[in-house]
Structures are given as structure tokens and as C-alpha cells.
Protein backbone atom coordinates (compact mmCIF):
# COMPACT_ATOMS: atom_id res chain seq x y z
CA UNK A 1 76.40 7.44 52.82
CA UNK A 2 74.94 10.42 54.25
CA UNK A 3 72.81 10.58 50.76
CA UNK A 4 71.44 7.34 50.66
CA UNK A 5 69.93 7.70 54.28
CA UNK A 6 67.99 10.96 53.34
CA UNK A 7 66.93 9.02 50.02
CA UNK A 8 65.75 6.36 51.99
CA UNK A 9 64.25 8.46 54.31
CA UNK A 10 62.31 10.27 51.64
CA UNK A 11 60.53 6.75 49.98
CA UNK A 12 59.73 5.96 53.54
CA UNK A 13 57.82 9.81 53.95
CA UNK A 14 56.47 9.39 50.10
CA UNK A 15 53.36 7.76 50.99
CA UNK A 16 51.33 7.77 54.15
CA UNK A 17 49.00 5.38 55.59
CA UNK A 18 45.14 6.38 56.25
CA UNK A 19 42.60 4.45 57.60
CA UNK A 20 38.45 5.08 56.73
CA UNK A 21 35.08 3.55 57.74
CA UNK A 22 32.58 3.19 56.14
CA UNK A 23 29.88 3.96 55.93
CA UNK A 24 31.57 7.19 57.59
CA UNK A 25 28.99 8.03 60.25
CA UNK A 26 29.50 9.90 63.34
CA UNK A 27 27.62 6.93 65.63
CA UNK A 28 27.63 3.59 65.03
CA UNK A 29 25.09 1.08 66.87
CA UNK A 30 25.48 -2.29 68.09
CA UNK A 31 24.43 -4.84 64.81
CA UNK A 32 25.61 -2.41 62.42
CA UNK A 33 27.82 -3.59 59.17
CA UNK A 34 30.72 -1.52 59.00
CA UNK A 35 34.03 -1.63 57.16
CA UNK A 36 37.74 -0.33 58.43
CA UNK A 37 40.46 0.56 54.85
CA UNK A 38 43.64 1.02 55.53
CA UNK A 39 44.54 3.31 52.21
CA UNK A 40 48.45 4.34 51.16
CA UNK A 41 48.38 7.86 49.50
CA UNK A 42 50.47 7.50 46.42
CA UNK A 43 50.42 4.08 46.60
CA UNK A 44 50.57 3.39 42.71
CA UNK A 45 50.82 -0.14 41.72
CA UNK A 46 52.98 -0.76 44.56
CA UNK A 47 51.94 -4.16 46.07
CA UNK A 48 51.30 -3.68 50.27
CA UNK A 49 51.54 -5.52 53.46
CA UNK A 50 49.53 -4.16 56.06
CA UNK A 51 49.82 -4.23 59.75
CA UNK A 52 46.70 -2.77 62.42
CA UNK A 53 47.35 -1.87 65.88
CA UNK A 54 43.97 -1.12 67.97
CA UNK A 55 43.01 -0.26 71.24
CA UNK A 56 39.55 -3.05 71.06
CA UNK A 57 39.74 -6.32 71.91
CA UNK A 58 39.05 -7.15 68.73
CA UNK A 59 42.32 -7.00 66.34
CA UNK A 60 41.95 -6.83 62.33
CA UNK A 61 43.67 -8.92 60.53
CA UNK A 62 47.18 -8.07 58.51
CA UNK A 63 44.93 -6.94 55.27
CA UNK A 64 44.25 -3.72 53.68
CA UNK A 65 39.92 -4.35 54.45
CA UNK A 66 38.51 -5.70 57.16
CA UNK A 67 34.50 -5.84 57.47
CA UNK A 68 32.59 -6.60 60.42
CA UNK A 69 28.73 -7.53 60.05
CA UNK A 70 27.58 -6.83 62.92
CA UNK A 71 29.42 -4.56 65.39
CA UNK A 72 29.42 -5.06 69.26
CA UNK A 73 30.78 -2.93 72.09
CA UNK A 74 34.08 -5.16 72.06
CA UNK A 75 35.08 -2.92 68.78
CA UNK A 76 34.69 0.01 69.98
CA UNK A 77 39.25 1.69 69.87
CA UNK A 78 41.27 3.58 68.08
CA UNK A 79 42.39 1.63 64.94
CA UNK A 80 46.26 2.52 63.42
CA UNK A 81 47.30 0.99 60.40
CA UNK A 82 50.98 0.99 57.98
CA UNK A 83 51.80 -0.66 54.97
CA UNK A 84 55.32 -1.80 53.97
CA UNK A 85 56.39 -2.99 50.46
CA UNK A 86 55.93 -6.47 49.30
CA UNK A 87 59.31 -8.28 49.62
CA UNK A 88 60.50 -5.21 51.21
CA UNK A 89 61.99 -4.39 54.78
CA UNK A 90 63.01 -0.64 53.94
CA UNK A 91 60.20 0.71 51.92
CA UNK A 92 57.20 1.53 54.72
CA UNK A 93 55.05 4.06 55.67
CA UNK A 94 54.62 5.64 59.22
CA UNK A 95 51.49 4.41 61.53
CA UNK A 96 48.62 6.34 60.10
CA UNK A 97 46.73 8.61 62.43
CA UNK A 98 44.40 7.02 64.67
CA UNK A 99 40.61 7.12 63.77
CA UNK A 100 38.17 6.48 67.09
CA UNK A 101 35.04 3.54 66.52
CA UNK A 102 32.59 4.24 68.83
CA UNK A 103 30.33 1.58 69.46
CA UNK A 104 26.61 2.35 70.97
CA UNK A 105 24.16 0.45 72.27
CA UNK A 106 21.23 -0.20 69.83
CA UNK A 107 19.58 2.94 68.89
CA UNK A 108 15.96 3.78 70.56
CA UNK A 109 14.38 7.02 68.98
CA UNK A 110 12.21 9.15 70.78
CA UNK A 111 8.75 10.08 69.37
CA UNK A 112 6.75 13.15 70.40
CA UNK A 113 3.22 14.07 68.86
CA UNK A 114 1.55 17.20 68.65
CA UNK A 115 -1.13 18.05 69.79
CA UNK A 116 -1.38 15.59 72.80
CA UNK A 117 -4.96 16.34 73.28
CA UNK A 118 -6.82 16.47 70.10
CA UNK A 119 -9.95 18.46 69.25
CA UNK A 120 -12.45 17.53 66.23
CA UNK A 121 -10.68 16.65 63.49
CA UNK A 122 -7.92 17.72 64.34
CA UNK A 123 -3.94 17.15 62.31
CA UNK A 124 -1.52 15.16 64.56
CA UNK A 125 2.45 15.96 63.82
CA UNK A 126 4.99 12.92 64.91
CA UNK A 127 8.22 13.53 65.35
CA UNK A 128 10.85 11.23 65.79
CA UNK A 129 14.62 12.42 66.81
CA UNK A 130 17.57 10.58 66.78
CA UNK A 131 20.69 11.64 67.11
CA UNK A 132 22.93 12.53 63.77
CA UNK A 133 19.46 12.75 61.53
CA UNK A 134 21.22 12.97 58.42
CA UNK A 135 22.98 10.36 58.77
CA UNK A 136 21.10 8.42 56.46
CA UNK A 137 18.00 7.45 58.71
CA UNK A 138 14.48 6.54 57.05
CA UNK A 139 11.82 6.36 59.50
CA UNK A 140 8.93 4.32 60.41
CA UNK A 141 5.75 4.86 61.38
CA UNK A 142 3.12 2.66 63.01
CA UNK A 143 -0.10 3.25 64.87
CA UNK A 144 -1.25 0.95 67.71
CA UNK A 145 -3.89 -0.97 67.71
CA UNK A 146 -5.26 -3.10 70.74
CA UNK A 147 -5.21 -6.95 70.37
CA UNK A 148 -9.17 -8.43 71.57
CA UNK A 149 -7.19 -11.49 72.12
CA UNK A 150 -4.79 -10.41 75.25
CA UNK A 151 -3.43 -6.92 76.53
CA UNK A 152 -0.86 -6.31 73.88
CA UNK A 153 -1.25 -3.63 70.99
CA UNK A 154 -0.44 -4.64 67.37
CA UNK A 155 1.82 -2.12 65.40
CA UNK A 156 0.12 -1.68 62.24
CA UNK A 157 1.96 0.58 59.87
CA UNK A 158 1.02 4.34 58.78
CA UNK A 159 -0.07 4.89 55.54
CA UNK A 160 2.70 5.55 52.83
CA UNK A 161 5.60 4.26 55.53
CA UNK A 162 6.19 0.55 54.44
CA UNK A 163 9.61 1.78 53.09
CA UNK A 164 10.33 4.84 55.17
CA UNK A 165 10.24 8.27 55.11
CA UNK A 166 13.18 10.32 54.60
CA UNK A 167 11.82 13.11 57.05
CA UNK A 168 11.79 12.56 60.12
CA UNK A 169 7.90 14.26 61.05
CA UNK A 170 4.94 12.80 60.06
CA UNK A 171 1.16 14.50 60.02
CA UNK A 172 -2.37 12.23 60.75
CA UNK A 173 -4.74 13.72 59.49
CA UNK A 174 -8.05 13.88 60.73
CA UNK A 175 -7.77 11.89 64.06
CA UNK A 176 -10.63 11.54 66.07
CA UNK A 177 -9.78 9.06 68.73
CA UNK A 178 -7.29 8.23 71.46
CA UNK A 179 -4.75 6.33 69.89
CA UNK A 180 -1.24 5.40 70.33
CA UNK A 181 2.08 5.78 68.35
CA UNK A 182 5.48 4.92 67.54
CA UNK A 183 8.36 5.28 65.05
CA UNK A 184 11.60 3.39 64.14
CA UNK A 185 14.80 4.46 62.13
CA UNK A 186 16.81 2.06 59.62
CA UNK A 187 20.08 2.79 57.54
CA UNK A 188 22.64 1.11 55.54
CA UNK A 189 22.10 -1.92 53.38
CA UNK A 190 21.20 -4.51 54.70
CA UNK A 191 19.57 -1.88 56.86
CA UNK A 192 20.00 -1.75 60.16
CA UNK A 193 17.11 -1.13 62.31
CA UNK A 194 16.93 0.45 65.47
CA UNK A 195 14.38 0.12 68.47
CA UNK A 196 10.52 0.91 68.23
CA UNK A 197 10.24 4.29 70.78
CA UNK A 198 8.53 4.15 73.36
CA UNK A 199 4.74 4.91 73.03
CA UNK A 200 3.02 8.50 73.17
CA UNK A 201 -0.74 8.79 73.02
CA UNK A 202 -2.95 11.27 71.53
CA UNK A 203 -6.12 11.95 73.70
CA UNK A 204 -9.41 12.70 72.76
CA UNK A 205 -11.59 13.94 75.29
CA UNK A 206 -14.68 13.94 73.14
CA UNK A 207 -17.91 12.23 75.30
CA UNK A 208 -20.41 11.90 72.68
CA UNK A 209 -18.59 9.06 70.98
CA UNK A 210 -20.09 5.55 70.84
CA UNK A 211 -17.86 4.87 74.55
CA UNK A 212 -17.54 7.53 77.53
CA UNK A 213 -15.36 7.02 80.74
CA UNK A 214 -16.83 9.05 83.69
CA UNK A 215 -15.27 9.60 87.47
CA UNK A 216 -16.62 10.17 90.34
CA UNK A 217 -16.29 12.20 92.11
CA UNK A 218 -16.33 14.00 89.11
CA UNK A 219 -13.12 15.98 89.12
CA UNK A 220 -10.05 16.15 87.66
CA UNK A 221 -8.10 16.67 90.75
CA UNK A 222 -8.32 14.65 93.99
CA UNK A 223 -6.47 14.31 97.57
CA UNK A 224 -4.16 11.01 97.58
CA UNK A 225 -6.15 9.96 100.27
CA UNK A 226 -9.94 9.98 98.32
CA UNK A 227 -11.79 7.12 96.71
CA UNK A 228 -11.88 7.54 93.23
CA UNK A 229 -14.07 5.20 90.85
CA UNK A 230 -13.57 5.13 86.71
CA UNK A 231 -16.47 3.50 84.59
CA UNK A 232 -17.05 2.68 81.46
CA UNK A 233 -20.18 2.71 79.36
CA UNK A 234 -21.11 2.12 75.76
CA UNK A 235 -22.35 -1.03 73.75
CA UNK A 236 -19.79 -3.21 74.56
CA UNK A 237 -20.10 -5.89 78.21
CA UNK A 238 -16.03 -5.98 78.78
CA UNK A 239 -14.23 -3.15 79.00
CA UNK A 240 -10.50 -2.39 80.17
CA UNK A 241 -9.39 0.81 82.38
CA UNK A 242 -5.96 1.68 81.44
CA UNK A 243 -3.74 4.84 82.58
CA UNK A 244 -0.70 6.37 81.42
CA UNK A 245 1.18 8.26 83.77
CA UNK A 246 4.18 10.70 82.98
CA UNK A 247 6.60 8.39 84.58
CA UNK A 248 5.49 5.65 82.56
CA UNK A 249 6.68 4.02 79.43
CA UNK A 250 3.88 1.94 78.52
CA UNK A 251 0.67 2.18 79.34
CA UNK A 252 -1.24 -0.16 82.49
CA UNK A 253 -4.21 -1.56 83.41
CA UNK A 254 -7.07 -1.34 86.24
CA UNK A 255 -5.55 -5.05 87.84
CA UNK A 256 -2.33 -2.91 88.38
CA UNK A 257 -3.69 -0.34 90.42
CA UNK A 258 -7.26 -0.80 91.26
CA UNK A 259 -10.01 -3.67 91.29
CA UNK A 260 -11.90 -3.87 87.89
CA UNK A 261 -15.57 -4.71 88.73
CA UNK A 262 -17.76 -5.33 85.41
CA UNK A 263 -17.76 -1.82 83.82
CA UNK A 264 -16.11 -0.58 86.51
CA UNK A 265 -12.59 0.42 88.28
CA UNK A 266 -12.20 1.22 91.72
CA UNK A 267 -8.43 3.13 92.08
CA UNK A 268 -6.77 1.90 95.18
CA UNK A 269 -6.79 4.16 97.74
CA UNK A 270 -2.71 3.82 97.72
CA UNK A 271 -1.98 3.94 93.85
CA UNK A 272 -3.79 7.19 92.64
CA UNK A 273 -1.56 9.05 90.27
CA UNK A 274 -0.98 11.97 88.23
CA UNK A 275 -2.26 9.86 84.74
CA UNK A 276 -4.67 9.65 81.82
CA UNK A 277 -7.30 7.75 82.00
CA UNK A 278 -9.66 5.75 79.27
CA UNK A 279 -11.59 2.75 78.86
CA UNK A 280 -10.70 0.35 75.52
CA UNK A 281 -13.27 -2.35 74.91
CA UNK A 282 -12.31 -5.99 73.45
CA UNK A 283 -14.28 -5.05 70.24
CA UNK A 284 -12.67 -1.69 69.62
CA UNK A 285 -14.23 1.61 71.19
CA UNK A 286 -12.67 4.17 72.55
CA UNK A 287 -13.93 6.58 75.54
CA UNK A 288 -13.26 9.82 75.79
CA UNK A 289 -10.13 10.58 78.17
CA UNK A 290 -9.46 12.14 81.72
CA UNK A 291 -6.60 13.89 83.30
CA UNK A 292 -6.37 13.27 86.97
CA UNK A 293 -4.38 14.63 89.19
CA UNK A 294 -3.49 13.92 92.90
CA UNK A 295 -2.41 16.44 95.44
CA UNK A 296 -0.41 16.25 98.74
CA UNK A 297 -1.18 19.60 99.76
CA UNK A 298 -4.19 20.98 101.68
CA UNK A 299 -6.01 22.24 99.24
CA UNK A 300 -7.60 21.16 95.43
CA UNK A 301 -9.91 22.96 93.44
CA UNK A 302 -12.80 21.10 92.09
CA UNK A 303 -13.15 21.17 88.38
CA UNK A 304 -14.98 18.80 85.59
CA UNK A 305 -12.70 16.17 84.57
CA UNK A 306 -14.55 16.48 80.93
CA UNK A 307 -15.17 19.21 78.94
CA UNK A 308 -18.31 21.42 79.41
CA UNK A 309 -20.89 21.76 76.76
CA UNK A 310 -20.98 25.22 75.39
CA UNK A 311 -24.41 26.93 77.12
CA UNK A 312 -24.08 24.45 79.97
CA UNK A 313 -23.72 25.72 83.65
CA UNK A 314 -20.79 24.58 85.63
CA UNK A 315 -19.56 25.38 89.61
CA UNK A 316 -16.02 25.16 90.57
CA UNK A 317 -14.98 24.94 94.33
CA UNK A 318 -12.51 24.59 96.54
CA UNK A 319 -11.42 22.12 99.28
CA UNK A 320 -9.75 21.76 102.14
CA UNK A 321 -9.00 18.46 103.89
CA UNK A 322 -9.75 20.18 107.26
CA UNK A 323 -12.68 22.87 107.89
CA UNK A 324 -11.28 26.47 108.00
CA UNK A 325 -12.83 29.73 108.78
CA UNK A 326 -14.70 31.62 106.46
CA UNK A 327 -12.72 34.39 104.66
CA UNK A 328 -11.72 35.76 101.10
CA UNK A 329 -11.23 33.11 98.38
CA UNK A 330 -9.79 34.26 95.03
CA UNK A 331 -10.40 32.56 92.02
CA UNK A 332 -8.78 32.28 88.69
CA UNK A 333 -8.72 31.50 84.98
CA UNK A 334 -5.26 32.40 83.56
CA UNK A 335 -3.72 33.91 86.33
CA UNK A 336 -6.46 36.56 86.51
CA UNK A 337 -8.70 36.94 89.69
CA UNK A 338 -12.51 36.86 88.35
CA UNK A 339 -13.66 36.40 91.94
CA UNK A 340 -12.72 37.26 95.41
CA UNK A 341 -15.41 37.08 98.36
CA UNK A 342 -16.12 34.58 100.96
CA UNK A 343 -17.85 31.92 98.39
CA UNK A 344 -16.02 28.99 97.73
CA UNK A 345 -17.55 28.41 94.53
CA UNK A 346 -17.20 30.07 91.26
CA UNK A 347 -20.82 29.74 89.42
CA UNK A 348 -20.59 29.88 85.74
CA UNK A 349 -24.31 29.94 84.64
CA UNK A 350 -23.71 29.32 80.43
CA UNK A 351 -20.32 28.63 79.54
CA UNK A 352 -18.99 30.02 76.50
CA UNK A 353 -15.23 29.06 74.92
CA UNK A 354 -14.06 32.25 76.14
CA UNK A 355 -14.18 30.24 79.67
CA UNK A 356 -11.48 27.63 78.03
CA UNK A 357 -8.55 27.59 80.19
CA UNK A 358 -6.50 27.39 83.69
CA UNK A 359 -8.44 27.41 86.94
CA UNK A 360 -7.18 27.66 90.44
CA UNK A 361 -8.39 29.17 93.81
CA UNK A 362 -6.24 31.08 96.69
CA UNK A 363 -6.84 30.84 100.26
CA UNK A 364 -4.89 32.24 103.28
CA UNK A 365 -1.48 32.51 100.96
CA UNK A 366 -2.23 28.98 99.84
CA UNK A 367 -3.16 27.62 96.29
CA UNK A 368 -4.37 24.96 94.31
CA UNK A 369 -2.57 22.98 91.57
CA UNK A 370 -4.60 24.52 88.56
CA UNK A 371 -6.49 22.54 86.22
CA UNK A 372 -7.95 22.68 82.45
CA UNK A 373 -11.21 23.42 81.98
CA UNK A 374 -12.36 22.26 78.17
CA UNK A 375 -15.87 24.03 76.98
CA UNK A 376 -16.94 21.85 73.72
CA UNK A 377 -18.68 24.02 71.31
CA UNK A 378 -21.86 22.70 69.59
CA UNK A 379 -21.67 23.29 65.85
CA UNK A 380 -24.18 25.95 64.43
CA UNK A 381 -27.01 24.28 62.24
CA UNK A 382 -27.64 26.67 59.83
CA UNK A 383 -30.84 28.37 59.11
CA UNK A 384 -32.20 29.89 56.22
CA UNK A 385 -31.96 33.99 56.12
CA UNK A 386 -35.12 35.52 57.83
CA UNK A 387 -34.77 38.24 54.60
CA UNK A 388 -35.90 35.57 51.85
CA UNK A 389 -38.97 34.20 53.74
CA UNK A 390 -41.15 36.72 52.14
CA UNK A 391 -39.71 35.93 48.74
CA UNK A 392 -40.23 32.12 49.46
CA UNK A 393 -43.57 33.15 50.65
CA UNK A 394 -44.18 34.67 47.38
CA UNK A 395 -43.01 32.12 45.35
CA UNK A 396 -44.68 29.36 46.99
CA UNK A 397 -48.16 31.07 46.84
CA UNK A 398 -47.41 31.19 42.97
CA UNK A 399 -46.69 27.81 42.42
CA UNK A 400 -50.09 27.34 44.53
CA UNK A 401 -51.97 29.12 42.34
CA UNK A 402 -50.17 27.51 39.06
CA UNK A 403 -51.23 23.84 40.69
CA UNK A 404 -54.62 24.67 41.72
CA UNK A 405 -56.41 26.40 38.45
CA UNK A 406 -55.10 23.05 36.31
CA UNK A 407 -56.48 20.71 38.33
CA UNK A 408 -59.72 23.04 38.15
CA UNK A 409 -60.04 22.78 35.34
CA UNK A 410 -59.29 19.28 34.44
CA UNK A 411 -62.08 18.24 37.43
CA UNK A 412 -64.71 20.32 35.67
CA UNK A 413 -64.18 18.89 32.65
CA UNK A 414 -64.40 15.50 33.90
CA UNK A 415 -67.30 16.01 35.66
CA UNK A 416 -69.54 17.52 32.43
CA UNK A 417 -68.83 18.67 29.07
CA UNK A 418 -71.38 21.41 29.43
CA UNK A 419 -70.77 22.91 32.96
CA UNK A 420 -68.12 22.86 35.84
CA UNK A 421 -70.84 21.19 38.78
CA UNK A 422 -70.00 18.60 41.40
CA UNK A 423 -73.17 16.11 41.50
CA UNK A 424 -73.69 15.35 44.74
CA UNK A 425 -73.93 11.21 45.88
CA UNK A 426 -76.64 10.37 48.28
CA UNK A 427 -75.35 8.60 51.11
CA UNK A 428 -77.82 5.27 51.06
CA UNK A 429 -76.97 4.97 55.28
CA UNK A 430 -77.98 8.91 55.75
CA UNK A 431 -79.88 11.76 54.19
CA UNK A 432 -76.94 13.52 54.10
CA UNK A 433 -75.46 14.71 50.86
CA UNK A 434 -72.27 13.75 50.25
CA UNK A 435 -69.64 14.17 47.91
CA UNK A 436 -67.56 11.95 46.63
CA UNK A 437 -64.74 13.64 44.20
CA UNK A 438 -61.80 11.53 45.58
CA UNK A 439 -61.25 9.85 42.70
CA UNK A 440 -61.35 12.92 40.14
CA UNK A 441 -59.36 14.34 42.37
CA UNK A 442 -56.63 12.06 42.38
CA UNK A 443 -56.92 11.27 38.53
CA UNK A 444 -56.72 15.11 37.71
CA UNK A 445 -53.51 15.15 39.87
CA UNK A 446 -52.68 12.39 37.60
CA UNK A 447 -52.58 14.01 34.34
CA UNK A 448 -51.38 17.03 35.91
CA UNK A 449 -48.20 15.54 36.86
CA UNK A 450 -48.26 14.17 33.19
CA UNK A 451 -48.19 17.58 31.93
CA UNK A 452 -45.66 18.47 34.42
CA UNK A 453 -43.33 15.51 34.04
CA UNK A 454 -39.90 16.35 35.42
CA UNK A 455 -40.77 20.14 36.40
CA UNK A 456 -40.36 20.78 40.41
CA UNK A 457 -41.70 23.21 42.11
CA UNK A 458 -39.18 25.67 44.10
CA UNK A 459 -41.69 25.57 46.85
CA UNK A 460 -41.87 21.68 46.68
CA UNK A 461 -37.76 22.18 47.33
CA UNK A 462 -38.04 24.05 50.76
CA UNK A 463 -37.20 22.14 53.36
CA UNK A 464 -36.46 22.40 57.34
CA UNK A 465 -32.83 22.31 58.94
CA UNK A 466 -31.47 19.20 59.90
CA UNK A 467 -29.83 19.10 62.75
CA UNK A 468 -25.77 18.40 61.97
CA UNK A 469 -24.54 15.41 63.46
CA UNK A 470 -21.87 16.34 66.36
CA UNK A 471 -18.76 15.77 65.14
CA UNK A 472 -17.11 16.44 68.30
């Protein structure tokens, strides 16, 4: 007896119950296709009956596969499965070990872009992070592009993305503008797809594009209390003043927060807030953007809210909301002093990049939030090297000569086969002589240039700079 329990008991240990998802990820996301096996190790050809016990609300039924296409919250458990022998009450395995299904919300990526300010032509790296990146992921990226029609942007797709990228970064190249951009992940097949992130912009805070944004007054920080007007100018009649704001997830517009009056917006006095800043017109152009700023304190420091032309003077200052006394002010750029006296200005007379940075001022043990001052650099026109003009001088007075003796000689001969004379036509209006070689002239240049047909003169080839354009 005692022999046929323990071989009964060792057919029932023989094979063991397992269950597996797949696709075996870590996280799975709400609309995902998924598919729970329960597996007997050593099974053979033995046919099974299965049984599941789970934790969800949502119970497989008595089979060895059970796929769901499109996952919710409600299966989210721990999922247990045995199998016992066809026609057979005796012969079955133990409950398997539990395996968790988690079930998440849809997935939402987050993007980030670097640099968020751009200078010319600068590279722009996106990133977008999700969590478990190798699990499969391809990613997405699109650039946004404003809508004439209403206030929406259009996702229109970067370039070599229509499939997705297996990495997860992403380089522009080149960018000039502000723009916007997001990213989305997708896995499995049919793929699932998660959300679009949320937004990030790239500014450009270039000014001598076809659109410019301006503020007045013109600084990039401000009391919550002062007036503060944005306007737009460039070729186009209807612009829109939009901000984005580090709290925000999308961007909004001048009707949100201010009162849009043709070109432009007046911030209420009630809704100024640390944001960017930039006008978009219904045709397409881009201003420049600012970086305000607003302050609770006593005391801002007065800076350009654009960048400063290289060679340009500028004056910083600071500001109290109430009058003080006169006493020491300290200034600085980094977190070094470069002035301390009783002036509340700092005069820069030509700015030079070196003057790039972080300004604040210090009065009375209190300071100001500090602020980034951008110098743009005007690109160098190059100039021919002072050492080869007397070599170009040399050269040109050769080719001179080389022109000159030629067309000598070819205006003598026109003018008499037996001597080199210029006979003089008498003006029938005046007695004075006067001579009229224009046409010799011009027919010995003729023939010259004949003789000379496709031969340029290095002097001929000298010409003055041109001024680049600013690419800026």
C-alpha cells in the first residue's frame, strides 16, 4: 500500500505547471495584446486539462492559452495555473507559481531637447525616455508646425522616422528657428502605441530674422505689479503672442493672459509669469524669443531681454520698488563683483562675448534674481591680406601696360598706313578742334578682345568684399 502512495505521489511531482506572458515585458500598458501559457514541464504527449486561479476580475478560461487584445486595468493579478491528465483524477500537477500582470495606464514618454536655446546653426539632440527602453520600443519623431487655419499645431513627422527609430535620441541639424517637438514609442505587432509627450520648444533668440518680438520696458525681468507690452513686427498684418511657462504643458496665447491689440499684446497686470515669449504669424514667421521673469521681491536688475550686438553699448541697473538711500551697489557677471560704488548702473561701452553670461546686483544684503545676458557676434567679412596689395599692384599695372600698347597700335594703324597721327575734326558749331577717336577706339578694343578671346586678366578678377549675410 505504502508503495503505491509514494508512486503516486511521484507522477503527481513529475511534472510541474508554469505559467508565461508574452511578450515577457516588465510593464504592460492599457491596449496592449498580450498572451498568458500555462506550460507542464515534462509534459510529453500527455493530453492536459487546465485549471487558472487569479487574483483580477477577469478569469481565463480552463485552456492551456488565453490571449487578450487589448489589456485594461481589470487584468491586472497574480495568475496560477495546474494541469491534470485527460480522463484522469490522480495524475496532476501542483498550482504553478504565481506570475504578477501589472497593468498601466497608457504610456506617455517624456521628451527633452538640447540645447533649449539655440544659437546659429546650431544641432538639436531629442531625447525621449520611457521606462524599460529595451523593451522593444521604436520611437517617433515629429516637429510642430502651426495650423493658419485655427490655434492648433500639426505634427508633421521628422525626417527618416515614418517607421521608428530604434534609439531613443534624435539630432536636428541645423535649426534656426523656434520650433516645437514631440516623440512617441510603439511595440509589439500590431504595435501598440503610446501617447505623443508633451511639447518642449527650442528657442531662438536671433532678431535679425524676417519677424522680431520686442518688450517694453525692455527687460527681461519685471515686478508682478508693472505693465508689460509684447509686439510683433515683420511683413505679416496678424500675428499671435504665445508664452510657455515652466508650469505649463502646452503652450498659450495673448487672449489667455493679456489683450491682443493689432501687432500688439498688453500682459495683464495680474497674469505676468515666469515664461517665453514669441510672436507666430498666420503665414509662418517666427520672432526671435524672450525670457521674462517676474519678481516678488524688492529688488530686479534691469537687463536686455535680447541679445546685444557685439560692439554695441549696453547699461544694466537696478531697481527698487521704493526709493532708498544712496550707498554701495555691487554688481555681477558669474558670481564675480566687476563693480561696487554708489552707481546703480553698470555701463558697458562695446560689448564683447566675453560679457556673455549671469548678471545680478547686491544692495543692503539684498539681491536680484540674475538674468542672461546674450552678446550676438557679427561674423568677420574677410579681407584680402594687406601683404599682397603690392603684388596685385604689380600685376595689375602689367596687365595695364599689356592692354594699352595693343590697342596703340591697332589705332595707329587704323588711322594711316604711313604714320601713327590723330587728324583732328573741326567742330562746324565752334572753332574748336576736336577729336573724335570714339569709334577707333571702341573698334580697336574690338579686335583686341578678338585676339584675347577667353584670356582674363588677374587684375580684371580683383574684386571688393562683400559683406556676408548674417546668419544669426
Amino acid at each position: 500500500m505504502g508503495h503505491a502512495l509514494l508512486g503516486v505521489f511521484g507522477l503527481f511531482c513529475s511534472n510541474k505547471a508554469v505559467v508565461t506572458l508574452q511578450p515577457n515585458w516588465s510593464e504592460v500598458y492599457r491596449g496592449e495584446r498580450i498572451t498568458l501559457r500555462c506550460e507542464i514541464t515534462d509534459g510529453g504527449d500527455t493530453e492536459w486539462e487546465y485549471e487558472w486561479r487569479t487574483t483580477s476580475s477577469e478569469k481565463p478560461p480552463d485552456q492551456n492559452k488565453h490571449s487578450i487584445t487589448s489589456v485594461t486595468e481589470s487584468h491586472s493579478g497574480d495568475y496560477r495555473c495546474k494541469g491534470r491528465e485527460n480522463h484522469t483524477q490522480h495524475s496532476s500537477t501542483g498550482w504553478s507559481d504565481p506570475i504578477n500582470l501589472t497593468v498601466s495606464d497608457r504610456l506617455l514618454p517624456v521628451l527633452t531637447v538640447s540645447p533649449s536655446w539655440l544659437s546659429a546653426g546650431a544641432s538639436v539632440t531629442l531625447n525621449c525616455s520611457v521606462e524599460d527602453p529595451s523593451a522593444g520600443w521604436r520611437f517617433y519623431w515629429y516637429k510642430m508646425v502651426p495650423d493658419p487655419s485655427d490655434n492648433y499645431y500639426r505634427l508633421e513627422l521628422l525626417p527618416g522616422s515614418s517607421s521608428g527609430t530604434e534609439q531613443d535620441s534624435y539630432i536636428v541639424h541645423g535649426q534656426s528657428l523656434t520650433v516645437g517637438y514631440r516623440c512617441r514609442a510603439g511595440r509589439g505587432d500590431p504595435e501598440y502605441s503610446s501617447y505623443t509627450s508633451y511639447p518642449k520648444y527650442v528657442w531662438s533668440a536671433d532678431f535679425n530674422s524676417s519677424a522680431s518680438l520686442t518688450v517694453s520696458p525692455d527687460s527681461a525681468q519685471h515686478f508682478t505689479s508693472d505693465s508689460v507690452s509684447l509686439r510683433c513686427k515683420g511683413t505679416s498684418t496678424k500675428w499671435r503672442v504665445w508664452r510657455f511657462s515652466p508650469e505649463d504643458r502646452y503652450r498659450s496665447d495673448c487672449s489667455d493672459w493679456g489683450t491682443m491689440t493689432r501687432s500688439t499684446c498688453n500682459i495683464k497686470a495680474d497674469s505676468t509669469s515666469d515664461a517665453v515669449y514669441w510672436c507666430e504669424s498666420r503665414s509662418g514667421e517666427f520672432s526671435n524669443a524672450v525670457n521674462i521673469t517676474v519678481q516678488d521681491g524688492d529688488m530686479i536688475l534691469l537687463s536686455p531681454a535680447r541679445p546685444v550686438t557685439e560692439g554695441h553699448s549696453v547699461s544694466l541697473s537696478c531697481r527698487f520698488r521704493s526709493q532708498t538711500s544712496d550707498s554701495i551697489v555691487f554688481f555681477y557677471h558669474n558670481e564675480k563683483v566687476i563693480q561696487s560704488d554708489s552707481r546703480w548702473e553698470l555701463n558697458i561701452s562695446a560689448v564683447s562675448k566675453s560679457d556673455e553670461g549671469f548678471y545680478k546686483c547686491r544692495h543692503s544684503g539684498r539681491e536680484s534674481a540674475q538674468s542672461w545676458m546674450s552678446v550676438q557676434v557679427i561674423p568677420v567679412v574677410s579681407r584680402p591680406d594687406s601683404s599682397s596689395f603690392p603684388v596685385l599692384l604689380v600685376v595689375g599695372l602689367v596687365c595695364g601696360i599689356v592692354l594699352v600698347i595693343p590697342l596703340l597700335v591697332l589705332f595707329c594703324y587704323r588711322a594711316s598706313k604711313d604714320s601713327c597721327f590723330v587728324r583732328p575734326v573741326q567742330s562746324e558749331s565752334t572753332n574748336t578742334d576736336h577729336v573724335d577717336y570714339e569709334n577707333d577706339h571702341y573698334s580697336a578694343l574690338c579686335h583686341y578682345s578678338a585676339l584675347l578671346h577667353g584670356d582674363v586678366c588677374l587684375y580684371d578678377t580683383i574684386r571688393g568684399p562683400q559683406e556676408a549675410e548674417h546668419a544669426q
